[in-house]
C-alpha atoms as a PDB file:
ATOM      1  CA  UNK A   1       0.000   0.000   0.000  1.00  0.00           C
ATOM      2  CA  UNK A   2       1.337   3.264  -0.877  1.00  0.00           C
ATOM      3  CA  UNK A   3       2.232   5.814   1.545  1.00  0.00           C
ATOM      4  CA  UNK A   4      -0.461   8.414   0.433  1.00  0.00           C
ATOM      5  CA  UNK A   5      -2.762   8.201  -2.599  1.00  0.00           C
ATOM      6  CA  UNK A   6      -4.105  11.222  -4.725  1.00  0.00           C
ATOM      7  CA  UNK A   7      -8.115  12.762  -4.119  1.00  0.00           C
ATOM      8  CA  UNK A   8      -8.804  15.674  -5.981  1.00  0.00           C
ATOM      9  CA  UNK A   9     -11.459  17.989  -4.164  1.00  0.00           C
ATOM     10  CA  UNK A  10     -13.645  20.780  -5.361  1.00  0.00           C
ATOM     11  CA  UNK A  11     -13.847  23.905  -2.713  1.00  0.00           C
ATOM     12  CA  UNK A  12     -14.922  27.240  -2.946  1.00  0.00           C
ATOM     13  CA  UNK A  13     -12.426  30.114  -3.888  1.00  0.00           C
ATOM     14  CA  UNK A  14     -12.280  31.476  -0.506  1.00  0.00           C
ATOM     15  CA  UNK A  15     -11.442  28.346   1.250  1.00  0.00           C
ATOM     16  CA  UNK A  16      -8.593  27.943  -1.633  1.00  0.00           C
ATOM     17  CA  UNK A  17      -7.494  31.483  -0.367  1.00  0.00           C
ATOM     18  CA  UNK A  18      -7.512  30.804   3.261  1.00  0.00           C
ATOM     19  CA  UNK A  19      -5.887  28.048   2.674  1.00  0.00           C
ATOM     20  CA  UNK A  20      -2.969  29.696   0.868  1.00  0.00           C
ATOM     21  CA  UNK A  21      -2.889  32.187   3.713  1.00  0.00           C
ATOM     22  CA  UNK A  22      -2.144  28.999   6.638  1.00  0.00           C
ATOM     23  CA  UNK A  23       0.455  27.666   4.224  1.00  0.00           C
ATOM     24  CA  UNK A  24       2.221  30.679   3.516  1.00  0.00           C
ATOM     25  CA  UNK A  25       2.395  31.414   7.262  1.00  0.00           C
ATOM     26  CA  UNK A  26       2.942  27.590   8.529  1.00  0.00           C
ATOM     27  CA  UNK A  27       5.377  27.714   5.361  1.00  0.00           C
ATOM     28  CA  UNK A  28       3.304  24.108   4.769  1.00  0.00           C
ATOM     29  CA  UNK A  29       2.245  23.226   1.269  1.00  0.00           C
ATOM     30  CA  UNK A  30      -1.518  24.151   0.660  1.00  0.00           C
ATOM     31  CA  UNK A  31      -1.758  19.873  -0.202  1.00  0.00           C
ATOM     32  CA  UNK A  32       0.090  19.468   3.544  1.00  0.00           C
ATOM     33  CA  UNK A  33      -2.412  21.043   5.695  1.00  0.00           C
ATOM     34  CA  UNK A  34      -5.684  20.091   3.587  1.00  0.00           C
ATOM     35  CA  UNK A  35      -4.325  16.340   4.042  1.00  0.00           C
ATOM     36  CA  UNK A  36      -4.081  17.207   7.991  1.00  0.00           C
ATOM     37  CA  UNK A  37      -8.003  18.540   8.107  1.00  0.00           C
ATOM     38  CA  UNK A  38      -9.010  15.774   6.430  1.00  0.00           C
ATOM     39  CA  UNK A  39      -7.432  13.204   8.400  1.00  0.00           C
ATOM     40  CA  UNK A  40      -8.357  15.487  11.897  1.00  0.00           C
ATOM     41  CA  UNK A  41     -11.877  15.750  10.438  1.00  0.00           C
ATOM     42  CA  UNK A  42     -12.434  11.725   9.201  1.00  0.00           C
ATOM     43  CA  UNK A  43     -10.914  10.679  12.196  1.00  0.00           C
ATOM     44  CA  UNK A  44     -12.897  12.476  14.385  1.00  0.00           C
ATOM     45  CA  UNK A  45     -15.992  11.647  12.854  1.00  0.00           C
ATOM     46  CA  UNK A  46     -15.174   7.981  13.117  1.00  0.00           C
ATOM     47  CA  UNK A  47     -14.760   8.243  16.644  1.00  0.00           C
ATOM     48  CA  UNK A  48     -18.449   9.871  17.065  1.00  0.00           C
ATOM     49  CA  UNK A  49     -19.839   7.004  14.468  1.00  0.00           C
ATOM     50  CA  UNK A  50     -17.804   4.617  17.038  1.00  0.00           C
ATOM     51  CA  UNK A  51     -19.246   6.376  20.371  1.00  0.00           C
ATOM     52  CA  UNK A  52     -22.563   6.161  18.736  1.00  0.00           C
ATOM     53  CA  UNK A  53     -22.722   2.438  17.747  1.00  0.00           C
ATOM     54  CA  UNK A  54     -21.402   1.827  20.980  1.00  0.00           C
ATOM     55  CA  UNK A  55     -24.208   2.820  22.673  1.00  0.00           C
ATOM     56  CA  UNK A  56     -26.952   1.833  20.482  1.00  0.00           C
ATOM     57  CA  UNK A  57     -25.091  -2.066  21.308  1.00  0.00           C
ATOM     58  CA  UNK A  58     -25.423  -0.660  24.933  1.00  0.00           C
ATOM     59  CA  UNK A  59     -29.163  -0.420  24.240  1.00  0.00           C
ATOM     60  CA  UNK A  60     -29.716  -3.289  22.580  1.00  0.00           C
ATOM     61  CA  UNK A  61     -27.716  -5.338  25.497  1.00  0.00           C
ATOM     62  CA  UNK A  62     -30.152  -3.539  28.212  1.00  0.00           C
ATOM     63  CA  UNK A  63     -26.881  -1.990  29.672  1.00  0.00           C
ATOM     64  CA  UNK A  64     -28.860   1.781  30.702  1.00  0.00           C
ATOM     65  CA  UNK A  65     -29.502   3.996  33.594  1.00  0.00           C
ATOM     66  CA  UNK A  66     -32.785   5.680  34.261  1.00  0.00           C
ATOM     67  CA  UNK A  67     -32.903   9.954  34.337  1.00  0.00           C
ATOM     68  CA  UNK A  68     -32.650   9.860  37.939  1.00  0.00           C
ATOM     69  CA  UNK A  69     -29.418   7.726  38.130  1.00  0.00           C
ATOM     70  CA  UNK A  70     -27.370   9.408  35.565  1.00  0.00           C
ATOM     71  CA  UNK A  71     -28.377  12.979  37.015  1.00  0.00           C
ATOM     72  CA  UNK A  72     -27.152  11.940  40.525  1.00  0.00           C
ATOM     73  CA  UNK A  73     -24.161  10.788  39.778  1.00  0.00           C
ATOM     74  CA  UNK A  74     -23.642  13.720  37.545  1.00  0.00           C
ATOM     75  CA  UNK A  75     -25.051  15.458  40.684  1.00  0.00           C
ATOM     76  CA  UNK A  76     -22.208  13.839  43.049  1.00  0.00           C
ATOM     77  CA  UNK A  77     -19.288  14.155  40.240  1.00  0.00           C
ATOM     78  CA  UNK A  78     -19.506  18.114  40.387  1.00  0.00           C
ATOM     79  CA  UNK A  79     -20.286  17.648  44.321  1.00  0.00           C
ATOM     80  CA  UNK A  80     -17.082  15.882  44.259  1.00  0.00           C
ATOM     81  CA  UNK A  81     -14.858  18.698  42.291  1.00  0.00           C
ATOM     82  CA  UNK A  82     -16.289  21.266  44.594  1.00  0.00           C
ATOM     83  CA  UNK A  83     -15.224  19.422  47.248  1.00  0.00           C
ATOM     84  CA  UNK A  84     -18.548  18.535  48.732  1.00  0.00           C
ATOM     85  CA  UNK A  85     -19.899  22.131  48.654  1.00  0.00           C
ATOM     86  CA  UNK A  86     -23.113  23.353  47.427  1.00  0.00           C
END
């Protein structure tokens, strides 16, 4: 498998522009930092496709908490970073 592969893109003029502007100042080819968003952006979207499917299987397994039990130990988590305070 080849280190990287080609994917040509259509954006709009400005983006084109602002992207020139980050590579000028990063001194980063334009192809550089688009290739960084796109891996930041696909990889974070796989991780909320992940999160999600994770708990639909949650769901489907029964493994949930009524209201009441997720708000009080919400409730006692910021009890705890307030040190018990009110």
């Amino acid at each position: 498998m080849p280190a990287s592969t080609t994917l040509t893109i259509r954006i709009s003029p400005d983006v084109k522009d602002k992207l020139g502007r980050l590579a000028q100042g990063t001194r980063r080819s334009r192809a550089f930092l688009a290739s960084e968003a796109v891996e930041a952006y696909v990889d974070r979207e796989l991780e909320i496709i992940d999160g999600i499917e994770r708990g639909l299987a949650d769901v489907a397994a029964g493994r949930t908490v009524t209201h009441d039990e997720a708000m009080a130990a919400v409730r006692a988590a910021i009890d705890a970073t307030r040190g018990g305070k009110a």
